[in-house]
Protein backbone atom coordinates (compact mmCIF):
# COMPACT_ATOMS: atom_id res chain seq x y z
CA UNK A 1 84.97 75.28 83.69
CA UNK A 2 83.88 79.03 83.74
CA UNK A 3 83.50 80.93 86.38
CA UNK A 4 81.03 84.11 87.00
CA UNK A 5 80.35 86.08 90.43
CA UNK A 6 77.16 85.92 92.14
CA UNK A 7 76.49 89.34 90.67
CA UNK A 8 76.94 88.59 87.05
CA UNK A 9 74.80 85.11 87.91
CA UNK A 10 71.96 87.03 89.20
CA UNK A 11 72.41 89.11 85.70
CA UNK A 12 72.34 86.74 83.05
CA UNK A 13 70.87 83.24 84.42
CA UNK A 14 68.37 82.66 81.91
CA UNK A 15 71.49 82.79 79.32
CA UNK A 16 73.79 80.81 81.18
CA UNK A 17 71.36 77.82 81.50
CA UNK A 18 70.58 78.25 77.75
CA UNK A 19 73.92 78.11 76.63
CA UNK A 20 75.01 75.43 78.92
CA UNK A 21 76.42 72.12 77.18
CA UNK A 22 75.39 68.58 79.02
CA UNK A 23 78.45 68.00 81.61
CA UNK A 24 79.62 71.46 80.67
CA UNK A 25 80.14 73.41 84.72
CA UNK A 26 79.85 76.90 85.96
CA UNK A 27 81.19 78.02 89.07
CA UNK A 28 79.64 81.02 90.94
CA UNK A 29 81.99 82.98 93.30
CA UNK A 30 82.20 85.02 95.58
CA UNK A 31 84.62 87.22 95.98
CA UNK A 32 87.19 84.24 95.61
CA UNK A 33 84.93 81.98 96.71
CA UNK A 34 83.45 79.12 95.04
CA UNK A 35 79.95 78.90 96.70
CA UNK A 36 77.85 77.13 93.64
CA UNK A 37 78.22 75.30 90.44
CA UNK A 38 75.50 74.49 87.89
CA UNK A 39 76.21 71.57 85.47
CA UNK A 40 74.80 70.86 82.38
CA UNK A 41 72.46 68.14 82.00
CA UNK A 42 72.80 65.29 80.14
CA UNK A 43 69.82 64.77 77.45
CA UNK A 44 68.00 61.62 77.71
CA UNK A 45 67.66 59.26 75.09
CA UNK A 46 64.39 59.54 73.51
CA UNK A 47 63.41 55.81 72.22
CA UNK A 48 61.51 55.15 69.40
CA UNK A 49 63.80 58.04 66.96
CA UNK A 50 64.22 55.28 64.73
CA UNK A 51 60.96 53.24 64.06
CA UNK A 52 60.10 52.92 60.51
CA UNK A 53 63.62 53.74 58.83
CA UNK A 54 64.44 50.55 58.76
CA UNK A 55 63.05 48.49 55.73
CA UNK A 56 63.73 44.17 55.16
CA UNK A 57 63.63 43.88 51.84
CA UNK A 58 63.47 39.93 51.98
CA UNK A 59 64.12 37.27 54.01
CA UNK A 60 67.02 35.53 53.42
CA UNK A 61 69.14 33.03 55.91
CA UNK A 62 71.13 31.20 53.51
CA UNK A 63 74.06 33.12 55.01
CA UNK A 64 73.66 31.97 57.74
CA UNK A 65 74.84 28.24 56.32
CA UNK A 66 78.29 30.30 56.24
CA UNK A 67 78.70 30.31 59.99
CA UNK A 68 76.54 26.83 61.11
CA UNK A 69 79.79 25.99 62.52
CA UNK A 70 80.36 28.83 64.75
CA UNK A 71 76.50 28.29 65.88
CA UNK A 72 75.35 26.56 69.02
């Protein structure tokens, strides 16, 4: 965790939030006081990254004949 003083948060917020990690904290003091702490957001997962990359090239279940006895 780092920590900063209220001074040196009031300074240089804009690049503390932009270098801030996801779960990554910063703890604003002062004097030796802990009085905040700003944590990193996690990113959400953005769905639908992956449509189209994947390609069937055929359809095939005869491997599936392997493991008819494992089946229900």
């Amino acid at each position: 965790m780092i920590a900063v003083s209220v001074e040196q948060a009031q300074e240089r917020l804009v690049e503390i939030i932009d270098t801030l990690k996801p779960g990554e904290e910063v703890e604003i003091r002062r004097g030796n006081q802990a009085v905040a702490k700003l944590v990193g957001q996690k990113r959400q997962r953005q769905f639908g990254l992956g449509k189209g990359r994947l390609k069937i090239v055929r359809e095939d279940d005869a491997y599936l004949e392997d493991f008819r006895e494992y089946m229900p």
